[in-house]
PDB file of N, CA and C in Angstrom:
ATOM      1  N   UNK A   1     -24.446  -8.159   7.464  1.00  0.00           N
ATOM      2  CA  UNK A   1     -24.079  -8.411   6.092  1.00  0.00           C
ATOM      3  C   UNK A   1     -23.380  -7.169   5.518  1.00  0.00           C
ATOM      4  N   UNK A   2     -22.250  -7.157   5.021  1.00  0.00           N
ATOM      5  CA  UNK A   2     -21.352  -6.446   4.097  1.00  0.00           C
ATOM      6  C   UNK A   2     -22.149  -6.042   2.727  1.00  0.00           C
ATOM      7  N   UNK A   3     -21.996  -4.992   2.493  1.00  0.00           N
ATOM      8  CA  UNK A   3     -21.603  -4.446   0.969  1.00  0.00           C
ATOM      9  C   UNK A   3     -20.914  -4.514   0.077  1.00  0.00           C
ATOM     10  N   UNK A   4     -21.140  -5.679  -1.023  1.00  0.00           N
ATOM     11  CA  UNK A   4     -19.636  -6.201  -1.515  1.00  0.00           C
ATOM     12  C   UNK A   4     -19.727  -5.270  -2.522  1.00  0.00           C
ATOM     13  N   UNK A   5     -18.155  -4.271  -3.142  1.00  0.00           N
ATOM     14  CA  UNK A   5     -17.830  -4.079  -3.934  1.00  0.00           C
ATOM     15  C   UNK A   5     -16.462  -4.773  -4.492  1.00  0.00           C
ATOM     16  N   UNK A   6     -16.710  -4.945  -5.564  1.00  0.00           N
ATOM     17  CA  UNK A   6     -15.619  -5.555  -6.225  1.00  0.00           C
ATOM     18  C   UNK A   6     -14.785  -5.161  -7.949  1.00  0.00           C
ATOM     19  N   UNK A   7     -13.614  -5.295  -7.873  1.00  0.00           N
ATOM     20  CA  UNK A   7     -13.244  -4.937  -8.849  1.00  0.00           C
ATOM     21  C   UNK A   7     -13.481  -3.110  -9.042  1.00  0.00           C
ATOM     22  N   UNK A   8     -13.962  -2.246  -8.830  1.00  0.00           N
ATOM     23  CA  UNK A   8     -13.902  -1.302  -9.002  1.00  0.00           C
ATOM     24  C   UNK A   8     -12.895   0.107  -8.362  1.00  0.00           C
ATOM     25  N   UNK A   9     -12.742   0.677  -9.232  1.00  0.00           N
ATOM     26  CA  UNK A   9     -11.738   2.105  -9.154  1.00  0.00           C
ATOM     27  C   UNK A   9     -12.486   3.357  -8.116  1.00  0.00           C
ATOM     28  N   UNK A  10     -11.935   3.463  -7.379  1.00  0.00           N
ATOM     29  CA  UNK A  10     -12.397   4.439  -6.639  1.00  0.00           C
ATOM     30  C   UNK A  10     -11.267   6.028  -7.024  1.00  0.00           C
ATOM     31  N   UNK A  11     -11.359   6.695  -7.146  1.00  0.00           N
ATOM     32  CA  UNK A  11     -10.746   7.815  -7.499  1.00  0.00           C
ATOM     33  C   UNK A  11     -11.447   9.397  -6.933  1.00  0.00           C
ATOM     34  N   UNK A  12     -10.495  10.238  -5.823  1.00  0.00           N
ATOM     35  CA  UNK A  12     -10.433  11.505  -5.583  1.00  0.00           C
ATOM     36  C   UNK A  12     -11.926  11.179  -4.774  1.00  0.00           C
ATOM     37  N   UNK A  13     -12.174  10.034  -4.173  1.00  0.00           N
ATOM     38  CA  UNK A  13     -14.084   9.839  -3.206  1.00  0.00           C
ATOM     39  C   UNK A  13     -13.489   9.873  -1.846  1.00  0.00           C
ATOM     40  N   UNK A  14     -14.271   9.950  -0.958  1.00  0.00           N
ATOM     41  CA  UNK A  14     -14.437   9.714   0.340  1.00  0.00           C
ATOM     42  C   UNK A  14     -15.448   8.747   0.918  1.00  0.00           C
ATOM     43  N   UNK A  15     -14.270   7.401   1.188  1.00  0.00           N
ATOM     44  CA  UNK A  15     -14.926   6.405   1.412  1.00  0.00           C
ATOM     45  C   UNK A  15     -15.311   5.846   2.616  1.00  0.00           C
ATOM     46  N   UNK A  16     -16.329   5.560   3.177  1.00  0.00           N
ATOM     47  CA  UNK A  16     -16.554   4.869   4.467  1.00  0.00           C
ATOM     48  C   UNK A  16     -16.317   2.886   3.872  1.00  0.00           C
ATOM     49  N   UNK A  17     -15.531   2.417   5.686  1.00  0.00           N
ATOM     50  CA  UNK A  17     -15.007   1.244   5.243  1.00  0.00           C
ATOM     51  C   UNK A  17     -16.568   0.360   5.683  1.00  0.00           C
ATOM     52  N   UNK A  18     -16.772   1.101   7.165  1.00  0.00           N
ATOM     53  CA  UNK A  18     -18.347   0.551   7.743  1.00  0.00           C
ATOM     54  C   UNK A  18     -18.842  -0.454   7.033  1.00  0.00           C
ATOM     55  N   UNK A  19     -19.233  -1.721   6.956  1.00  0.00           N
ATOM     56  CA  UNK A  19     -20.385  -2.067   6.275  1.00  0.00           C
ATOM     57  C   UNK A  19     -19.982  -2.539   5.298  1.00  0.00           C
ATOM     58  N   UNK A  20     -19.184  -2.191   4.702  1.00  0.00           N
ATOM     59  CA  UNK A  20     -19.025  -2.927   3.034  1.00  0.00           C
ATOM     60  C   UNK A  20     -17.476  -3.617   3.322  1.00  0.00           C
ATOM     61  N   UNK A  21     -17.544  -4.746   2.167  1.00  0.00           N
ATOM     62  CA  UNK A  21     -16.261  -4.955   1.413  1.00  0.00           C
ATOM     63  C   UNK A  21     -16.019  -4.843   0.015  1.00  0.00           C
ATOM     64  N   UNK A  22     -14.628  -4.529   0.442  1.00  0.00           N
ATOM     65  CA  UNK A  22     -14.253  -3.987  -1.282  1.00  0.00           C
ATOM     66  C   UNK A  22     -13.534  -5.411  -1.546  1.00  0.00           C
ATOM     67  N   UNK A  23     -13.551  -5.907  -2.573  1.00  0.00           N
ATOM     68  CA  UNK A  23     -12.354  -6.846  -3.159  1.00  0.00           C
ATOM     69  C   UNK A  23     -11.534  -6.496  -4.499  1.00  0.00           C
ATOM     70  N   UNK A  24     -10.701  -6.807  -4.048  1.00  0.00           N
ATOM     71  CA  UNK A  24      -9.643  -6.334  -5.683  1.00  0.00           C
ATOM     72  C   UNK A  24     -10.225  -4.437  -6.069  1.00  0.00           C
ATOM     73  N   UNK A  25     -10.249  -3.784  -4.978  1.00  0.00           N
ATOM     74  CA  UNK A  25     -10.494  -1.993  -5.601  1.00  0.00           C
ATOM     75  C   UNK A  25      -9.416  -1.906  -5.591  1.00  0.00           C
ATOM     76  N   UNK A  26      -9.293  -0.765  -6.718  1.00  0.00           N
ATOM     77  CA  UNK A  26      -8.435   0.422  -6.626  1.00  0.00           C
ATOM     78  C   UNK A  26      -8.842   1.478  -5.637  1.00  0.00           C
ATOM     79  N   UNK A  27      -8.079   2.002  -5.288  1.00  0.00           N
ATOM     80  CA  UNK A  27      -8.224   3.308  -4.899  1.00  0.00           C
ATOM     81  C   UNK A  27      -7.115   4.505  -4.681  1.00  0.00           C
ATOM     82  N   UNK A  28      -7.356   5.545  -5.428  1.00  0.00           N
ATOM     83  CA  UNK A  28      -6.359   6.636  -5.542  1.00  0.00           C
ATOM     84  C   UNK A  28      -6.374   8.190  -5.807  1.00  0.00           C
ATOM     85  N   UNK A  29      -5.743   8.433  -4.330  1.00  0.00           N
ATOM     86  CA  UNK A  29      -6.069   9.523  -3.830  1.00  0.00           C
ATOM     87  C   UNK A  29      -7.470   9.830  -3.393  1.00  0.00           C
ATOM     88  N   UNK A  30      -7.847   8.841  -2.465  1.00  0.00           N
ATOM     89  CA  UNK A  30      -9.510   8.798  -1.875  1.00  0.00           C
ATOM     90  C   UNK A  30      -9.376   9.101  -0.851  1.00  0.00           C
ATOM     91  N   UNK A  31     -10.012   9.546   0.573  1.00  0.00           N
ATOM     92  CA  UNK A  31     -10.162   9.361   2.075  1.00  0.00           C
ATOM     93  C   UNK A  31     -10.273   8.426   2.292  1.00  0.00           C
ATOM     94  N   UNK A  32     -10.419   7.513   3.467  1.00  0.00           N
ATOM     95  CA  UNK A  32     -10.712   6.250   3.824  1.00  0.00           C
ATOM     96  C   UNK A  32     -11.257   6.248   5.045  1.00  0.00           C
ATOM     97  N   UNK A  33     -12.603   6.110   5.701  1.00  0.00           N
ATOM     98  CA  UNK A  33     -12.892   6.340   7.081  1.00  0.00           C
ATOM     99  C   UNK A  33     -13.437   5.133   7.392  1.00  0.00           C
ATOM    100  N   UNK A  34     -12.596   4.915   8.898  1.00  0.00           N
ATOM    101  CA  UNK A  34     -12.744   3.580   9.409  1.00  0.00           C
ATOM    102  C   UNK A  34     -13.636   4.383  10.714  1.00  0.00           C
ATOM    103  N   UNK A  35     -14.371   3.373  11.032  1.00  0.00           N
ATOM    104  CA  UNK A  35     -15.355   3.750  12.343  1.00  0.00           C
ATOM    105  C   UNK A  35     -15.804   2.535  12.875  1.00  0.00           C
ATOM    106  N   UNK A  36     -14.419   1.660  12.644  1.00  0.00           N
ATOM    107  CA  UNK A  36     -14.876   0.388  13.125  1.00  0.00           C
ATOM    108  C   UNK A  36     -15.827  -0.679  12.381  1.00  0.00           C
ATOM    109  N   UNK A  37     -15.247  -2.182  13.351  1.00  0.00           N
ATOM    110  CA  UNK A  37     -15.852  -3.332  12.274  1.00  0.00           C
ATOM    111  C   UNK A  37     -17.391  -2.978  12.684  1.00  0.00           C
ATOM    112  N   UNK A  38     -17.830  -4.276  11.613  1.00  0.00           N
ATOM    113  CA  UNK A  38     -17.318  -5.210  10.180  1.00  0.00           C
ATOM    114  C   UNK A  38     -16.792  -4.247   9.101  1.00  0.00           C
ATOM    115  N   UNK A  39     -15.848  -4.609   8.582  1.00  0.00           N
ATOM    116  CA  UNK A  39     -15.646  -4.268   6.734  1.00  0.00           C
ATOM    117  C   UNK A  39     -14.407  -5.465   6.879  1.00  0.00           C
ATOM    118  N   UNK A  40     -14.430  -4.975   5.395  1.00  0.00           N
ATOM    119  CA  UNK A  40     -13.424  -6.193   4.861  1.00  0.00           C
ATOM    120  C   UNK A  40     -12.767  -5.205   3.631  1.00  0.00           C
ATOM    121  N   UNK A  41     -11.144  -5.273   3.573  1.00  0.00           N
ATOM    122  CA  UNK A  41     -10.912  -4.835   2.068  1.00  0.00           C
ATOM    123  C   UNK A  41      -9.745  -5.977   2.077  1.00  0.00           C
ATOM    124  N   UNK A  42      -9.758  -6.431   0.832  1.00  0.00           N
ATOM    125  CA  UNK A  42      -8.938  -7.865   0.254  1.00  0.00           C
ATOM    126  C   UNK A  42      -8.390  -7.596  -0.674  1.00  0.00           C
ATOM    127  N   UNK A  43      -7.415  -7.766  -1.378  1.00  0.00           N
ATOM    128  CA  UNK A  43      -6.513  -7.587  -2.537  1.00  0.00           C
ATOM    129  C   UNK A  43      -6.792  -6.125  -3.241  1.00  0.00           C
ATOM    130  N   UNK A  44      -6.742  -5.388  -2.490  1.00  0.00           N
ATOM    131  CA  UNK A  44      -7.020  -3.598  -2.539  1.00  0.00           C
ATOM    132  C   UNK A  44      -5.502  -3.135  -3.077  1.00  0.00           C
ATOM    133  N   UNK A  45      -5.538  -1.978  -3.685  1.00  0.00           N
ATOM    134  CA  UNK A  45      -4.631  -1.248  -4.290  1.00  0.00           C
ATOM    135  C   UNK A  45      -5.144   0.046  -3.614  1.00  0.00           C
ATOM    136  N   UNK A  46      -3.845   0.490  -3.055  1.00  0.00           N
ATOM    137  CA  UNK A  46      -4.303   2.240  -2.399  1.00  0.00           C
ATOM    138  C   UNK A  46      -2.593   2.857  -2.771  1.00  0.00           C
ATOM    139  N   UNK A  47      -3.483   4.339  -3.581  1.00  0.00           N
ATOM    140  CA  UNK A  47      -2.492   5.097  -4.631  1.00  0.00           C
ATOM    141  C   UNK A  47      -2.869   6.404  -3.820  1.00  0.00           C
ATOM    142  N   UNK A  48      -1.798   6.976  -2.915  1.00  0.00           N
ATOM    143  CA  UNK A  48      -1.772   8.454  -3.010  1.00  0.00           C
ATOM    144  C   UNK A  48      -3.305   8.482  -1.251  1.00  0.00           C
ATOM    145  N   UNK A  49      -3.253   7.464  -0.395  1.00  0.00           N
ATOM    146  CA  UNK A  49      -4.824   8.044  -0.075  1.00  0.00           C
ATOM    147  C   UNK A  49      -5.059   8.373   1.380  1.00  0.00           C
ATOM    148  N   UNK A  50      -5.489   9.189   2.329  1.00  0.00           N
ATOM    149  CA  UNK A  50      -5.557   9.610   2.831  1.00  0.00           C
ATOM    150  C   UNK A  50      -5.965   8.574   4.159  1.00  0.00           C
ATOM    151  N   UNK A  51      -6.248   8.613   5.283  1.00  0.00           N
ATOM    152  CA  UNK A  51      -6.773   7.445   6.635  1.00  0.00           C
ATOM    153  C   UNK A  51      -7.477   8.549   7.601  1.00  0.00           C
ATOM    154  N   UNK A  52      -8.928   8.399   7.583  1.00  0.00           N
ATOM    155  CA  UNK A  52      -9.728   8.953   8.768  1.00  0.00           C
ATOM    156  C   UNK A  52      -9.990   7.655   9.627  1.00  0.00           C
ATOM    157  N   UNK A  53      -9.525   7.907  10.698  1.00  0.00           N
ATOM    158  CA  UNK A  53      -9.872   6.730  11.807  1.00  0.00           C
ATOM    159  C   UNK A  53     -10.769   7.707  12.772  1.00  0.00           C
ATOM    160  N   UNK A  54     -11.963   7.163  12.961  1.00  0.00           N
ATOM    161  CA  UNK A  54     -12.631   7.528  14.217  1.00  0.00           C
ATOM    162  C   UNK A  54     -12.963   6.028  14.914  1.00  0.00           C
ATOM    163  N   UNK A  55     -12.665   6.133  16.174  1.00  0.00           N
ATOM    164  CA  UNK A  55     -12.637   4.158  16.540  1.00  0.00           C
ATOM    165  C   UNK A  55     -12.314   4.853  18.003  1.00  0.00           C
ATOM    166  N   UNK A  56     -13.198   3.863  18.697  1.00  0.00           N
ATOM    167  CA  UNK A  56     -13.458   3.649  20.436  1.00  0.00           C
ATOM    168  C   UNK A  56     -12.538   2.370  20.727  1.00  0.00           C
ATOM    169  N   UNK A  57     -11.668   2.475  21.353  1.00  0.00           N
ATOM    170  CA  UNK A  57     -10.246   1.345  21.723  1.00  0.00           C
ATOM    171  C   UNK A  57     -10.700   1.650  23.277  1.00  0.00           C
ATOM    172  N   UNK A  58     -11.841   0.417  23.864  1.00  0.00           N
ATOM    173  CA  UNK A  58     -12.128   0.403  24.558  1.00  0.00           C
ATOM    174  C   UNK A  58     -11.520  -0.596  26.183  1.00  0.00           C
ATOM    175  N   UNK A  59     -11.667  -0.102  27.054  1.00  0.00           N
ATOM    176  CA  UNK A  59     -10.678  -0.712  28.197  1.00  0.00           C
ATOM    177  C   UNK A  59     -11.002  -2.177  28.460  1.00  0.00           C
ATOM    178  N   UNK A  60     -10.760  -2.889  28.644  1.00  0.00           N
ATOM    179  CA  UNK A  60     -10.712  -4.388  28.446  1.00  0.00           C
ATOM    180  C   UNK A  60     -10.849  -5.038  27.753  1.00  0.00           C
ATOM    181  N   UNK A  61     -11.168  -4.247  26.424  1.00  0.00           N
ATOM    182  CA  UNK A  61     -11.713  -5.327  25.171  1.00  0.00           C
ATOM    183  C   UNK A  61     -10.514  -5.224  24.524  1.00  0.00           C
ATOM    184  N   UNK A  62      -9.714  -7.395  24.441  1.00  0.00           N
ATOM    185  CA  UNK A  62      -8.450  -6.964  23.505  1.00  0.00           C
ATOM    186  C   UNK A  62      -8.424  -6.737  22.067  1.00  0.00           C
ATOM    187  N   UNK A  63     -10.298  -7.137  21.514  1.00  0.00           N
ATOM    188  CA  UNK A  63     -10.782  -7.302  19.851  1.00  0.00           C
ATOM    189  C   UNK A  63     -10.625  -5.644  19.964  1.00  0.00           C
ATOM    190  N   UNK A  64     -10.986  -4.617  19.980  1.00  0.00           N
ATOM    191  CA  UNK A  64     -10.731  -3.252  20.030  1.00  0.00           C
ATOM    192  C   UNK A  64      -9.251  -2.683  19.777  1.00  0.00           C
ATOM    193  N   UNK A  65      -8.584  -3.118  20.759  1.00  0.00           N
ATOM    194  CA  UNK A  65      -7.081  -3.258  19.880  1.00  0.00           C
ATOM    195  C   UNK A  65      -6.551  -3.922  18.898  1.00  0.00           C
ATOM    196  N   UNK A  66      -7.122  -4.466  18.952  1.00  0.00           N
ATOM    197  CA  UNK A  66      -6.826  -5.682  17.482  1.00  0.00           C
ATOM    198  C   UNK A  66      -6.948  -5.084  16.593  1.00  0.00           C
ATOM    199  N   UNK A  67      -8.402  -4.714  16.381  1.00  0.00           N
ATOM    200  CA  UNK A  67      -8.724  -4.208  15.344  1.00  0.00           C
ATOM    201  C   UNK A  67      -8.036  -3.036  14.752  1.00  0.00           C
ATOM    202  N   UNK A  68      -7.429  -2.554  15.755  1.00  0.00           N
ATOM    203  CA  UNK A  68      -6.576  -0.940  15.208  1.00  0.00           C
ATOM    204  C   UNK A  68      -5.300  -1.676  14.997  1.00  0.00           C
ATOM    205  N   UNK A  69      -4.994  -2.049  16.028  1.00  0.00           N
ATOM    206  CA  UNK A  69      -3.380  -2.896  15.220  1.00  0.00           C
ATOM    207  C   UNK A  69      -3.371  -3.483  13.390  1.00  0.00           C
ATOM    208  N   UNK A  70      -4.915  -3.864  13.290  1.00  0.00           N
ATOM    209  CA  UNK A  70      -4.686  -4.510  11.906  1.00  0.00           C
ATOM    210  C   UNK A  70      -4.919  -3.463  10.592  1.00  0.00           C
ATOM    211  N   UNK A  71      -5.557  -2.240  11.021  1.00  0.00           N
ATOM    212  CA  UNK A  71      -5.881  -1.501  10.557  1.00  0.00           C
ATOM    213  C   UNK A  71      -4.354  -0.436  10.202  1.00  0.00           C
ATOM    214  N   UNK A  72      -3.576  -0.382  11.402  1.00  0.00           N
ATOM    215  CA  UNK A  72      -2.691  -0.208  10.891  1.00  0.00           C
ATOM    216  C   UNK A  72      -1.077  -0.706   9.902  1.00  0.00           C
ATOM    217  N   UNK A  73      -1.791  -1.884  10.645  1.00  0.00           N
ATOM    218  CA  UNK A  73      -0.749  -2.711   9.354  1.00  0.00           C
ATOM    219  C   UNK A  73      -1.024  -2.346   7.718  1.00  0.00           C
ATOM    220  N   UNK A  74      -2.562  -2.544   7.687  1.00  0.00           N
ATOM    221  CA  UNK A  74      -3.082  -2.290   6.492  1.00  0.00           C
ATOM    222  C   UNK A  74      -2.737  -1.158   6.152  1.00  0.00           C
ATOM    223  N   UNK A  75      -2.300  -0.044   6.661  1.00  0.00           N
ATOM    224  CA  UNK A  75      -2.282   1.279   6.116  1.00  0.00           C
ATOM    225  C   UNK A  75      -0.345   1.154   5.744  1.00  0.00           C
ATOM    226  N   UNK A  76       0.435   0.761   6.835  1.00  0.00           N
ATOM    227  CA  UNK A  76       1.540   0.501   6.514  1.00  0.00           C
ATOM    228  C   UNK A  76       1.539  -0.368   5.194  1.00  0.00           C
ATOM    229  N   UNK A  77       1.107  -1.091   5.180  1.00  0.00           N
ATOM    230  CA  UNK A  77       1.073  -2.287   3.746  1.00  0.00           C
ATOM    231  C   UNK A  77       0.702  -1.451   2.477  1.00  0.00           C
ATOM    232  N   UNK A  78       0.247  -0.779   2.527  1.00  0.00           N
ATOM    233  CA  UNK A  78      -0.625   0.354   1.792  1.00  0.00           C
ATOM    234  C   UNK A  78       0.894   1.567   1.002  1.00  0.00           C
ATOM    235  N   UNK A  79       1.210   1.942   2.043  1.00  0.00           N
ATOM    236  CA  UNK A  79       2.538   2.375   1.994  1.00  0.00           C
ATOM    237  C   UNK A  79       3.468   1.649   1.314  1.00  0.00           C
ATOM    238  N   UNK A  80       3.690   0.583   1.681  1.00  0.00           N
ATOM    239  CA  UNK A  80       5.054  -0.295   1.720  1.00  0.00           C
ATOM    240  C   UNK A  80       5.127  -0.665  -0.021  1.00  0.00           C
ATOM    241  N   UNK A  81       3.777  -0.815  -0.441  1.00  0.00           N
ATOM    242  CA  UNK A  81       3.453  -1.272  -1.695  1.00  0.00           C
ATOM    243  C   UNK A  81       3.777  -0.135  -2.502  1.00  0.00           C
ATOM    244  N   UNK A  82       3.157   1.066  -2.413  1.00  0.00           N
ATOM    245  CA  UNK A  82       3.107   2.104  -2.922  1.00  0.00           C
ATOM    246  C   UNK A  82       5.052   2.347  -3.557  1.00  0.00           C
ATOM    247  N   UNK A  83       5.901   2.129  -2.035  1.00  0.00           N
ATOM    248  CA  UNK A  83       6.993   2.533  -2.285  1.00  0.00           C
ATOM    249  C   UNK A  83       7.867   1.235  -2.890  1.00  0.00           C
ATOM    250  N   UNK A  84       7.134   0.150  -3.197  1.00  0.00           N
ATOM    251  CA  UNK A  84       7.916  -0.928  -4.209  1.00  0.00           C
ATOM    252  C   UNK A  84       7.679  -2.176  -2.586  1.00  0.00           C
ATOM    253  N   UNK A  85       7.483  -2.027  -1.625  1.00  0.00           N
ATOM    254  CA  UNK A  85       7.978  -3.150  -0.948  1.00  0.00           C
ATOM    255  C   UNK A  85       6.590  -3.745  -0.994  1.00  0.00           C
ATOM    256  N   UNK A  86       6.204  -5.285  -0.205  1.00  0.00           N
ATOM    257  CA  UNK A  86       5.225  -6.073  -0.021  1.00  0.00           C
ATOM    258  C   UNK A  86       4.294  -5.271   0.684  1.00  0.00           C
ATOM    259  N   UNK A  87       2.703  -5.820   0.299  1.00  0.00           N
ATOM    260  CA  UNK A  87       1.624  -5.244   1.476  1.00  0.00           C
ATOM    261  C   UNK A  87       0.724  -6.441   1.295  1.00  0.00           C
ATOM    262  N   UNK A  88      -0.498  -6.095   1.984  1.00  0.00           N
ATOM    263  CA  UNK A  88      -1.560  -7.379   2.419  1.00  0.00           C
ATOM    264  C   UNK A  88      -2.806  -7.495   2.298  1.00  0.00           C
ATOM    265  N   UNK A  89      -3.666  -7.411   2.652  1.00  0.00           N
ATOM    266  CA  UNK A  89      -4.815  -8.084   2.606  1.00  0.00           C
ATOM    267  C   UNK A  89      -5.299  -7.842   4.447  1.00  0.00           C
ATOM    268  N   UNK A  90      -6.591  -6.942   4.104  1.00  0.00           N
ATOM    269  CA  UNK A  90      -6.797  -7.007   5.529  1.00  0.00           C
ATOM    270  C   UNK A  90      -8.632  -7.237   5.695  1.00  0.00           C
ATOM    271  N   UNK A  91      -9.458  -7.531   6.831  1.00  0.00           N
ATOM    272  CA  UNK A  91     -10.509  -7.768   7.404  1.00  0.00           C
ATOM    273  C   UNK A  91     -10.526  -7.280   8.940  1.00  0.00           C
ATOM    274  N   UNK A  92     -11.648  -6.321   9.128  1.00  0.00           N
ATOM    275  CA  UNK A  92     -11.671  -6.133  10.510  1.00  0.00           C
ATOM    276  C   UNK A  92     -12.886  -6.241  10.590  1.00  0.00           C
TER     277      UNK A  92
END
């Protein structure tokens, strides 16, 4: 079971993704540390924020890559928004 946060502003924190979902956060100029699923962040806003990935991309497992592939979309999307273009919605 997840940690739902919702609706809330995260600002200048260091966040673990582990365990929780955020829905509809802000966040700006925060850390972000992924250490692998479950989390969930959904209609997220990221202003200015930093990406700690620590993650085991293990040899035969293709969910292990997956999961970093989507993780990096999300961070590109993250970007893309920031600089005026489209971003997304991600779950790992």
């Amino acid at each position: 079971m997840l940690t739902k946060h919702e609706g809330i502003s995260f600002e200048d924190q260091f966040i673990y993704l582990r365990g929780h979902a955020y829905i509809n956060c802000n966040f700006r100029r925060c850390t972000l540390a992924f250490m692998g699923p479950p989390s969930l962040l959904k209609g997220c806003v990221f202003k200015s924020c930093n990406w700690r990935i620590e993650y085991d991309v293990l040899w035969g497992d293709p969910e292990t890559r997956s999961a970093l592939r989507q993780l990096i979309d999300l961070i590109d999307g993250a970007a893309d928004a920031q600089s005026g273009r489209s971003g997304g919605d991600q779950a790992s």
